[in-house]
Protein backbone atom coordinates (compact mmCIF):
# COMPACT_ATOMS: atom_id res chain seq x y z
CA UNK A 1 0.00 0.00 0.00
CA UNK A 2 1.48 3.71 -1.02
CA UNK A 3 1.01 5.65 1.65
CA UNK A 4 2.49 8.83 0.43
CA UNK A 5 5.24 10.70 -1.38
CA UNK A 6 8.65 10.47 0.97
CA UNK A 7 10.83 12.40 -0.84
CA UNK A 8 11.97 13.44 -4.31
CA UNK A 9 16.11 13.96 -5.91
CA UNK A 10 17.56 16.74 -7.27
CA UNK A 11 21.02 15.68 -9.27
CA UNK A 12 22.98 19.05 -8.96
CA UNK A 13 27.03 19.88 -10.20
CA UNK A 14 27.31 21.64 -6.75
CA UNK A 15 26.33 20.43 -3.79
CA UNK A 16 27.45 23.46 -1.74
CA UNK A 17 25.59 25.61 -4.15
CA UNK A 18 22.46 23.77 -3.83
CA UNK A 19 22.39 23.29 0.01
CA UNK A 20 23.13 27.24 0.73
CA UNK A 21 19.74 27.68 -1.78
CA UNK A 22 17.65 25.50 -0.82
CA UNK A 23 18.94 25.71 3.22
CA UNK A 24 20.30 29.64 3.18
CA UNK A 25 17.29 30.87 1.12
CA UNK A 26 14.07 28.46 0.54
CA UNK A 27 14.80 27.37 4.31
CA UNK A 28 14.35 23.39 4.18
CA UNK A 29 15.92 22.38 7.35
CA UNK A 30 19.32 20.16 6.76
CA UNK A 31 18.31 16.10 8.26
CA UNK A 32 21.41 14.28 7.32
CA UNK A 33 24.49 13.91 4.64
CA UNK A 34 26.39 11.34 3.51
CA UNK A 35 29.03 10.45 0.94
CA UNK A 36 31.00 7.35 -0.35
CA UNK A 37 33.87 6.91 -3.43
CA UNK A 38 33.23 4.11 -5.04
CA UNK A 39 32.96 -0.01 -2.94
CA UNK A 40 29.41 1.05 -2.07
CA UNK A 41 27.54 -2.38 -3.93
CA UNK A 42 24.14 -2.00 -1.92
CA UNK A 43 23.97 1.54 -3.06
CA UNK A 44 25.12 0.36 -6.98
CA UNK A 45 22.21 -2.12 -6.59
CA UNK A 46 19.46 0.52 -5.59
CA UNK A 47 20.29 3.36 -8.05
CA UNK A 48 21.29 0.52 -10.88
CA UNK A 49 24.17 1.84 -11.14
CA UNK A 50 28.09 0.70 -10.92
CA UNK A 51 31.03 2.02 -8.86
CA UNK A 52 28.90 5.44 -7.93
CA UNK A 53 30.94 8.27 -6.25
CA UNK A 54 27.64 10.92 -4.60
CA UNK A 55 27.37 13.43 -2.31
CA UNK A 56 23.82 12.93 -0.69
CA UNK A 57 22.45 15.81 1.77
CA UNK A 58 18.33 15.16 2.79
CA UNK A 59 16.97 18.23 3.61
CA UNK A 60 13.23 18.83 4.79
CA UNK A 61 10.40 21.38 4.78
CA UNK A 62 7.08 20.79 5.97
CA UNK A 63 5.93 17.77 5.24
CA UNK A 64 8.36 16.58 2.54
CA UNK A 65 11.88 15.42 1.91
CA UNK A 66 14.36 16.75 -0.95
CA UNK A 67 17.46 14.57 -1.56
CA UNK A 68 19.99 16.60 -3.40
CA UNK A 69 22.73 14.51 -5.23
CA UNK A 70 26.51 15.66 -6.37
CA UNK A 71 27.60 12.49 -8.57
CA UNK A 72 30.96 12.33 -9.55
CA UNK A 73 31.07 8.64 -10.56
CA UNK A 74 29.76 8.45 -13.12
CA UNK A 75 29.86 11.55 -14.44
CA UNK A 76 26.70 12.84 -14.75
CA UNK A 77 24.99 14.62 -18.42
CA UNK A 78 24.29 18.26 -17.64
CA UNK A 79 20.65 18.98 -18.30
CA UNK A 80 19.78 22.39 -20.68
CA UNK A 81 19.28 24.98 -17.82
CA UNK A 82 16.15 26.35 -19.79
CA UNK A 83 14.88 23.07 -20.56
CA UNK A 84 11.24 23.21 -21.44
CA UNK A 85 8.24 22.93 -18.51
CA UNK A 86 6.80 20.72 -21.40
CA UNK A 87 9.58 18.79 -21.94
CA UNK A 88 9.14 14.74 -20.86
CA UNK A 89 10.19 14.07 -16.67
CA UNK A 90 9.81 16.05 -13.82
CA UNK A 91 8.97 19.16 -14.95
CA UNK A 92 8.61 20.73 -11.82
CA UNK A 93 8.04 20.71 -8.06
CA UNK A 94 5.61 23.32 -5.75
CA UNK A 95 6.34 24.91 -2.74
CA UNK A 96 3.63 25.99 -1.03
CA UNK A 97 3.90 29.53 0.29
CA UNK A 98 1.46 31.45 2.70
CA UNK A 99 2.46 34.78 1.01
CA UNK A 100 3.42 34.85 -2.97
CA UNK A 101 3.94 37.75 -3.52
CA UNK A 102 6.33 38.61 -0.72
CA UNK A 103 8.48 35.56 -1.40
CA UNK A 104 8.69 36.15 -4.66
CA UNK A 105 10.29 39.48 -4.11
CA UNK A 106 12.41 38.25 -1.33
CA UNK A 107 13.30 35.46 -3.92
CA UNK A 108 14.21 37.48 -6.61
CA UNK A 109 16.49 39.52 -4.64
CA UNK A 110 18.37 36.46 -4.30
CA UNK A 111 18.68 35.15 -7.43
CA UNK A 112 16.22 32.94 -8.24
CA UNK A 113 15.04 33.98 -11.75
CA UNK A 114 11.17 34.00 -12.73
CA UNK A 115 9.16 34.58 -16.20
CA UNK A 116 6.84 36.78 -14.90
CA UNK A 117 5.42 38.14 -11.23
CA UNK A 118 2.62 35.48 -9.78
CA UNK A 119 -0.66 35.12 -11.06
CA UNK A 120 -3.91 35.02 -9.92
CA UNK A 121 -6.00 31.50 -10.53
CA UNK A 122 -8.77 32.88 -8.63
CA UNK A 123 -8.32 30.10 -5.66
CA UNK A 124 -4.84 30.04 -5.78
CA UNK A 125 -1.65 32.21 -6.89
CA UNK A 126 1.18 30.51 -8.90
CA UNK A 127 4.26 30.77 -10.59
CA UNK A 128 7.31 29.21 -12.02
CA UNK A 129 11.03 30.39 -11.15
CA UNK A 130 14.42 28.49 -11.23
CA UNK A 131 16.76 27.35 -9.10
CA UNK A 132 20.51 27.80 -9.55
CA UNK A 133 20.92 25.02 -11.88
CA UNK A 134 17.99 25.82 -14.20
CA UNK A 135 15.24 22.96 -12.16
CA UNK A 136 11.97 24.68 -12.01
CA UNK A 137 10.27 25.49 -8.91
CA UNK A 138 6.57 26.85 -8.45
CA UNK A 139 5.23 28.90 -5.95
CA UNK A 140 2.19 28.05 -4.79
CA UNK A 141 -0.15 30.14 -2.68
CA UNK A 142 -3.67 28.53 -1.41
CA UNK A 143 -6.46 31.42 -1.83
CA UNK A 144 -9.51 29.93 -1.73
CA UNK A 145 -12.00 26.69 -0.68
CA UNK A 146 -11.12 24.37 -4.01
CA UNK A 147 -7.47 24.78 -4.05
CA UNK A 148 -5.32 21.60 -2.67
């Protein structure tokens, strides 16, 4: 039985970069880290992968879990930093916010890049920005009784 979503992984080239955004700035609270080079075979067997080298840091905010990943064996594929919304995979995560439109000024003033201010969906506010390594992040603001 699925009981729920426990966490989701963010491959990043910097895992310095990504903990001081999504720690220094978004906030999610740091849970554990954890690294190995290589003679890690249980690990191998769960990612289906051979001889990995990661970085792993689990961070938390609310009720969810983000894994952020620094591979350096093997060597991971960068991904187009303005990939497409529409393209196939993740195409995004939310964060739910209690107040858009101030956190999208506070997080444009630290670099997080967005198309356009948020917009109204009459029972909700939303809007898509980037993090440092082009992965798209929503805001997401509950307004009214049908929003989830």
């Amino acid at each position: 039985m699925i009981t729920g979503i426990h966490h989701l992984a963010i491959s990043v080239p910097d895992i310095e970069l990504a903990f001081d955004f999504y720690h220094g700035v978004l906030g999610f609270e740091k849970v554990f880290n954890n690294s190995w080079e290589g003679d890690r075979p249980e690990a191998d067997q769960v990612i289906g992968l051979d001889q990995t080298q990661a970085k792993v840091w689990m961070l938390k905010a609310g009720n969810a879990f983000l894994e952020l990943w620094e591979y350096e064996h093997p060597v991971p594929k960068n991904k187009k930093f303005d990939y497409s919304a529409a393209d196939h995979g993740i195409a995004h995560f939310a964060l739910q916010v209690t107040d858009i439109h101030e956190e999208y000024e506070r997080l444009s003033k630290n670099g997080m890049t967005f198309h356009a201010p948020p917009v109204d969906l009459g029972n909700s506010f939303a809007i898509y920005g980037r993090d440092p390594f082009g992965n798209i992040l929503e805001l997401y603001e509950v307004s009214g009784e049908r929003s989830i």
